[in-house]
Protein backbone atom coordinates (compact mmCIF):
# COMPACT_ATOMS: atom_id res chain seq x y z
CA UNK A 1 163.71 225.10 219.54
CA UNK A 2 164.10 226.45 216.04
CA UNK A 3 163.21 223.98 213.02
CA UNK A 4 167.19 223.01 212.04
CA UNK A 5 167.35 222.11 215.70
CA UNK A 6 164.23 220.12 216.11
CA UNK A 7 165.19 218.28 212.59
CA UNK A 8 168.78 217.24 213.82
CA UNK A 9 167.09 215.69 217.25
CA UNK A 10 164.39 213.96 215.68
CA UNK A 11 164.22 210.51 217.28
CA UNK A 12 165.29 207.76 215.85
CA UNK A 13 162.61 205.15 216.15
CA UNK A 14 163.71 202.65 213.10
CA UNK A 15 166.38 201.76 210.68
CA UNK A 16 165.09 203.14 207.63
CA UNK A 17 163.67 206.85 206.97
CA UNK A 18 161.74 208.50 203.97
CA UNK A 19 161.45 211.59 203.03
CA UNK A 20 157.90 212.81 201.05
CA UNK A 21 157.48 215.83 199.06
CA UNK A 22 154.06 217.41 199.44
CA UNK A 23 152.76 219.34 196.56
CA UNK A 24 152.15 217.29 193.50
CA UNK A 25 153.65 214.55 195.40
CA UNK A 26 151.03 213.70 198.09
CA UNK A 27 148.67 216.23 197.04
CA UNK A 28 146.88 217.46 193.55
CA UNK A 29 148.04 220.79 194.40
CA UNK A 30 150.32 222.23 192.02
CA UNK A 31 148.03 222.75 189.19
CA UNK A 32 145.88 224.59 191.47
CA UNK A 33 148.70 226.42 193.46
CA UNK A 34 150.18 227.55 190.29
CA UNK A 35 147.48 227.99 187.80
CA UNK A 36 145.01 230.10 190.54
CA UNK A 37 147.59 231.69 193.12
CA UNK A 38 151.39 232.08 191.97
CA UNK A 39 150.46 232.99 188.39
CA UNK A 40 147.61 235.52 188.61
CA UNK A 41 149.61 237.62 191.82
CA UNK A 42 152.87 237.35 189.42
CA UNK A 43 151.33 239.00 186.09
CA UNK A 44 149.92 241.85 188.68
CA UNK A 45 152.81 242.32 190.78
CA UNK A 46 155.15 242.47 187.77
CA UNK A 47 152.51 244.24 185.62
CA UNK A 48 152.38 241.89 183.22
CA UNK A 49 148.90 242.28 182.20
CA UNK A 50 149.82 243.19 178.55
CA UNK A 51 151.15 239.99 178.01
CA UNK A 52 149.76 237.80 180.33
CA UNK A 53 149.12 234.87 178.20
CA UNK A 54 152.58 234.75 177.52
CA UNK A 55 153.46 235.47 181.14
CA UNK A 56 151.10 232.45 182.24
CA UNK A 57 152.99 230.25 179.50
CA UNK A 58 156.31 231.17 180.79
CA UNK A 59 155.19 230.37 184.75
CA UNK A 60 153.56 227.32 183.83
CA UNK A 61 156.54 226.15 182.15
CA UNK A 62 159.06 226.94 184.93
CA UNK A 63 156.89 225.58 187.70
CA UNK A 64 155.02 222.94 186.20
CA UNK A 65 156.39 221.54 182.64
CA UNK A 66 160.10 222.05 183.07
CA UNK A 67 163.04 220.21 184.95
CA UNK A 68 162.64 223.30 187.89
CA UNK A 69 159.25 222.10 188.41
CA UNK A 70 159.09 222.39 192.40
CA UNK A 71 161.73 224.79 192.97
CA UNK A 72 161.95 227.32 195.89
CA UNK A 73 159.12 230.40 194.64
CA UNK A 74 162.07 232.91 195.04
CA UNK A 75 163.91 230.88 192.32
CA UNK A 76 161.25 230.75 190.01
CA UNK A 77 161.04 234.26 190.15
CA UNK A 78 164.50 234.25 189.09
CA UNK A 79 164.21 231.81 186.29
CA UNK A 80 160.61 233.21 185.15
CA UNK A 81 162.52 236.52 184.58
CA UNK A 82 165.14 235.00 182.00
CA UNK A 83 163.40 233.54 180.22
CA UNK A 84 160.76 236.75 179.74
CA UNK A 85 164.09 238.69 178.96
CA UNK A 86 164.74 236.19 175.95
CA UNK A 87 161.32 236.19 174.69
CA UNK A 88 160.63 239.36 172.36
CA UNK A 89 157.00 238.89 172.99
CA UNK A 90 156.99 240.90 176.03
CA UNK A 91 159.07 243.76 174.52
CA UNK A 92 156.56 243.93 171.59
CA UNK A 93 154.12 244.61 173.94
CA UNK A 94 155.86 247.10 175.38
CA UNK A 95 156.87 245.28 178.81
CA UNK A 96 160.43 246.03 179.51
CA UNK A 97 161.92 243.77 182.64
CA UNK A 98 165.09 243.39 183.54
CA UNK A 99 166.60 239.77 183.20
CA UNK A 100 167.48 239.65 187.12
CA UNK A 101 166.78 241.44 190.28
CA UNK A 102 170.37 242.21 191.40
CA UNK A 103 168.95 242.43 195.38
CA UNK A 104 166.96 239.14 195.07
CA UNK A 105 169.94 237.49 193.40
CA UNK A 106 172.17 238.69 196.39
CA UNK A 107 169.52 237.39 199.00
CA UNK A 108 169.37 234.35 197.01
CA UNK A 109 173.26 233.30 197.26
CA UNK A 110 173.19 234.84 200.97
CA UNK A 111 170.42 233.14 202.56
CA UNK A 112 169.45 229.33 203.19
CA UNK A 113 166.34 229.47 204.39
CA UNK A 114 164.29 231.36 201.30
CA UNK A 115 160.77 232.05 203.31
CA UNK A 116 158.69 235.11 203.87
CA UNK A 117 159.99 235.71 207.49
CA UNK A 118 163.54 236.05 206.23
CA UNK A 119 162.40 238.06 203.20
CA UNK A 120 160.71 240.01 206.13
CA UNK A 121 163.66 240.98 207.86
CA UNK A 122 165.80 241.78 204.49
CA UNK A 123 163.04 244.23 203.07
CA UNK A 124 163.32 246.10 207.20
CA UNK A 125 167.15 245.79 207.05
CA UNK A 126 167.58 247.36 203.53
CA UNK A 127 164.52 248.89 202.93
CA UNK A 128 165.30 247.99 199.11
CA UNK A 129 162.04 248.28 196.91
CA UNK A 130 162.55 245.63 194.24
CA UNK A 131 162.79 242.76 197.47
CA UNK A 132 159.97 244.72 198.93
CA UNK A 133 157.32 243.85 196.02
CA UNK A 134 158.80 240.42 195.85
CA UNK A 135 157.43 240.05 199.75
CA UNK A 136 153.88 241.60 198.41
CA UNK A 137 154.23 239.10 195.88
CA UNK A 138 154.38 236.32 198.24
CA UNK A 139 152.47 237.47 200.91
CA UNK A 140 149.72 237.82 198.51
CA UNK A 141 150.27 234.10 196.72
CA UNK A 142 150.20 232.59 200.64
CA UNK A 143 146.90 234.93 201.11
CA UNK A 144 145.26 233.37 198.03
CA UNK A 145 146.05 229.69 198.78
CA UNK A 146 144.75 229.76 202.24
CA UNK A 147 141.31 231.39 200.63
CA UNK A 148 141.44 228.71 197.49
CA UNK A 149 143.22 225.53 198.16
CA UNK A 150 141.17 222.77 200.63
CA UNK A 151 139.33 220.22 199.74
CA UNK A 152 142.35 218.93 197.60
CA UNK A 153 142.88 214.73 198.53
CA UNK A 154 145.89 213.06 198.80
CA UNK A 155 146.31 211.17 195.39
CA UNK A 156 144.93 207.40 195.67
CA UNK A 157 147.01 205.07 197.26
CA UNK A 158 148.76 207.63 199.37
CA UNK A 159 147.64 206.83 202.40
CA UNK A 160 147.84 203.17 202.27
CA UNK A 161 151.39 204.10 201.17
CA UNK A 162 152.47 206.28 204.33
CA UNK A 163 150.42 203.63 206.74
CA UNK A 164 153.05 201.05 205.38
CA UNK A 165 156.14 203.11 205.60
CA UNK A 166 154.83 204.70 208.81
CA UNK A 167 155.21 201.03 210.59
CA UNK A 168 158.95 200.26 209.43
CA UNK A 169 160.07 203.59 208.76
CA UNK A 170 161.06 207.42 210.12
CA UNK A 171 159.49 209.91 207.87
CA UNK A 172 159.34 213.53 207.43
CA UNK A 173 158.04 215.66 204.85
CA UNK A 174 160.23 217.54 202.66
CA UNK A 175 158.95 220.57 201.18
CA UNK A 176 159.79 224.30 199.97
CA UNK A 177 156.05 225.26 200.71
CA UNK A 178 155.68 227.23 203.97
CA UNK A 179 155.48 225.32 206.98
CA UNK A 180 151.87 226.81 207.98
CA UNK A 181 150.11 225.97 204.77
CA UNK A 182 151.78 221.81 204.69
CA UNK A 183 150.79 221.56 208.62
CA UNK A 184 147.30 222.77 207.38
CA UNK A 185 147.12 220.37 204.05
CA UNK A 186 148.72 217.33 206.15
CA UNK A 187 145.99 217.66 209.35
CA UNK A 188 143.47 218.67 206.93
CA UNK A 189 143.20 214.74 205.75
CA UNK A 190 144.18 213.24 208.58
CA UNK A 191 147.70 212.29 207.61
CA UNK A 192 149.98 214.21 209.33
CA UNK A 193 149.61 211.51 211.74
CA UNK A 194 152.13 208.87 209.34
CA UNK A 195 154.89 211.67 210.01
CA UNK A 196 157.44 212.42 212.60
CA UNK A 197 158.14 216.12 210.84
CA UNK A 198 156.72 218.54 208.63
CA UNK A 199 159.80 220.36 207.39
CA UNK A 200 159.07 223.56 204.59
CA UNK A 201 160.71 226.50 203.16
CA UNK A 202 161.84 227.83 206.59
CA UNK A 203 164.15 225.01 207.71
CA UNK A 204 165.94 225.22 204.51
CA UNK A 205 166.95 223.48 201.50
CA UNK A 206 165.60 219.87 200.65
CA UNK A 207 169.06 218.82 200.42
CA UNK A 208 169.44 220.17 204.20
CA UNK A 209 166.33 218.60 205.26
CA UNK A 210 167.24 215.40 204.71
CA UNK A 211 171.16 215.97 205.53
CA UNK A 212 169.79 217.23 209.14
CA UNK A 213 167.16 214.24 209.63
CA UNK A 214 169.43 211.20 208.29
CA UNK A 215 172.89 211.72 207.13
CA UNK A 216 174.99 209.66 208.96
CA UNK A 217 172.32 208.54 211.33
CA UNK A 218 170.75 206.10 208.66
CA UNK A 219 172.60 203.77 205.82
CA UNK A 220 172.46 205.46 202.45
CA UNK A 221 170.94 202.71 200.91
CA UNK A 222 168.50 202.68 203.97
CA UNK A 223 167.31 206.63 203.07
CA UNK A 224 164.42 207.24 200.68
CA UNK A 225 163.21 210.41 198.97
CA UNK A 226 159.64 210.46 197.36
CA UNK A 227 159.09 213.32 194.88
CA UNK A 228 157.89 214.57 191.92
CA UNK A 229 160.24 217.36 190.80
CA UNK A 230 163.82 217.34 189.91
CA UNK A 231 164.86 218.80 193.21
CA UNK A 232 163.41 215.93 195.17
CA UNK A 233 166.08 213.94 193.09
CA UNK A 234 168.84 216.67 193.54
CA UNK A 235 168.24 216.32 196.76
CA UNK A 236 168.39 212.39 197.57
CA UNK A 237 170.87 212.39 194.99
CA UNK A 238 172.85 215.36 197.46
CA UNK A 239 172.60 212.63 200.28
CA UNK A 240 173.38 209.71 198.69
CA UNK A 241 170.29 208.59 199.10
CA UNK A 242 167.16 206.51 197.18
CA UNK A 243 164.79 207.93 195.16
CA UNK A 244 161.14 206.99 193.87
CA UNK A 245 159.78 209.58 191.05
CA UNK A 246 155.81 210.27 191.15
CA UNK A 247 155.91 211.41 187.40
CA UNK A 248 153.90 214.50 186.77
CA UNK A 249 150.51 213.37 185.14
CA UNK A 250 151.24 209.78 185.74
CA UNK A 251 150.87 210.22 189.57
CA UNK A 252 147.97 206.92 190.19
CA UNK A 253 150.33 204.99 188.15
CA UNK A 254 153.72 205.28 190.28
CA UNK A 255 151.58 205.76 193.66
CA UNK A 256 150.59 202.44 192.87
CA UNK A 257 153.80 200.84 192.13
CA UNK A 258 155.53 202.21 195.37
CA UNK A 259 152.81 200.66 196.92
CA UNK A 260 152.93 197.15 195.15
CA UNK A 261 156.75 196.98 193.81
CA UNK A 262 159.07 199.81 194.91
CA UNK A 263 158.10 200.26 198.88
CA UNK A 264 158.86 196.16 199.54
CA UNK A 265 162.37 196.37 197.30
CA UNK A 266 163.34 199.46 199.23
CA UNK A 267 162.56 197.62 202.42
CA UNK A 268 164.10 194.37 200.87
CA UNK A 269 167.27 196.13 199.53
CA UNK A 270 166.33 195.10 196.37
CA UNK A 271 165.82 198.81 195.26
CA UNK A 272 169.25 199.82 194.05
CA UNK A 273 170.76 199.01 190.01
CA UNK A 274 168.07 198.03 187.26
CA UNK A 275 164.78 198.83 189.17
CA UNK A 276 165.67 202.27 190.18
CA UNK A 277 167.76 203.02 187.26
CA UNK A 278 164.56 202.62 185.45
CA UNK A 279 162.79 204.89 187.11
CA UNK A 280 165.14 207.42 186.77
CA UNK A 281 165.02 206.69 183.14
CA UNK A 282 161.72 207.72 182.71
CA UNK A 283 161.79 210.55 184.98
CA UNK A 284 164.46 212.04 183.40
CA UNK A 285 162.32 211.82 179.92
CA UNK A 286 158.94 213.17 181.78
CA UNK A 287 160.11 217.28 181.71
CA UNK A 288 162.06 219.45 179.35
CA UNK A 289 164.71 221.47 180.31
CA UNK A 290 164.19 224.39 177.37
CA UNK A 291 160.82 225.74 176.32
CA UNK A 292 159.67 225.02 172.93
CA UNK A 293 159.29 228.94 171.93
């Protein structure tokens, strides 16, 4: 049974179900991820070496300081190249890339499920060498995480928090990493256990995740996301669902309130108007949309 499949069956064991992003949700990970993995394999596969500072600012900022922090890695490449297009730092330096990738933006809008097996099979079918790099790219970024990141906690109060939703609630995870490396992270600590499914980049969207796992099998006001990125919201907000923010670099400090405040007025239906327009508040304020070159 494919991964769409096995999320649409998932039993349904209670009446409310969460949904948990992983990296810099759960985990510590995306400075790490980012910083030691994505970055360093981008600057080389793109040969940006003659202005990698710059090339590190402008990945950074897309992937960890910017409202697309947590999107899809195929959409960052996207985004990443725009903005290097706009910046004449790169073509003082002599670095001359286009703005888009005309195949990746056509496998974009084409395909749903934006993983390295699909990639895969669109480099075999059309033997295209600008999608071809992209899949070094990524295959290289997966090799270096699986040689760098372990070791890497959940952030405090985690577990506590999926113990307590784990007894009144269905959960999944809801991720664009690959499937492989979340199964690893989750088992890893010993918390893959306060789960029912670890769903990544190859059973889709976020926004499909949770429409396969709850929509219409749950009340909306019964359906939680968890997340740290504006796609976690984009998502919930997709489904008509709740959503708790763990603000980037403020992650103790909301970990603790879902714990103490926000899991019990979710559970309580107390979650929906001032409480969670609040949070969304200072989400909202937490990342910039436009860098500040």
């Amino acid at each position: 049974m494919d991964f769409v499949s096995q999320l649409k069956n998932l039993p349904k064991e209670h009446d409310y179900f969460v949904g948990f992003d992983s990296d810099g949700c759960i985990f510590d990970t995306m400075e790490i991820k980012q910083k030691e993995c994505f970055c360093p394999a981008f600057i080389k596969h793109f040969k940006l070496q003659a202005a990698s500072k710059y090339a590190r600012e402008v990945w950074l900022f897309v992937n960890l300081y910017s409202k697309d922090r947590g999107c899809n890695r195929y959409l960052a490449i996207q985004k990443a190249l725009k903005l290097i297009s706009q910046w004449d730092v790169f073509a003082e330096r002599g670095i001359k890339l286009g703005a888009s990738i005309p195949a990746l933006d056509a496998w974009v809008k084409e395909e749903n499920k934006l993983g390295i097996p699909t990639l895969k099979k669109k480099v075999a079918d059309s033997k295209n060498e600008e999608l071809a790099k992209i899949l070094d790219w990524s295959m290289e970024v997966d090799a270096r995480i699986l040689d760098m990141v372990h070791g890497v906690p959940p952030f405090p109060k985690v577990r506590e928090s999926l113990q307590k939703v784990h007894a009144k609630a269905d959960a999944i995870v809801v991720s664009q990493t690959p499937i492989e490396a979340l199964r690893r992270e989750w088992k890893e600590h010993d918390i893959d256990q306060f789960v029912n499914f670890i769903a990544g980049q190859e059973a889709g969207t976020k926004t499909e995740h949770l429409q396969l796992a709850a929509q219409g099998r749950y009340d909306s006001d019964k359906i939680l996301m968890v997340g740290d990125a504006p796609g976690d919201y984009k998502a919930a907000k997709a489904n008509n669902a709740l959503f708790f923010p763990i603000i980037p670099g403020e992650e103790e400090k909301y970990w603790r309130e879902f714990l103490n405040e926000g899991m019990a007025r979710f559970f309580e239906g107390k979650f929906i108007g001032d409480y969670q327009n609040r949070l969304l508040a200072e989400f909202d304020k937490a990342l910039p949309e436009i860098p500040s070159w």
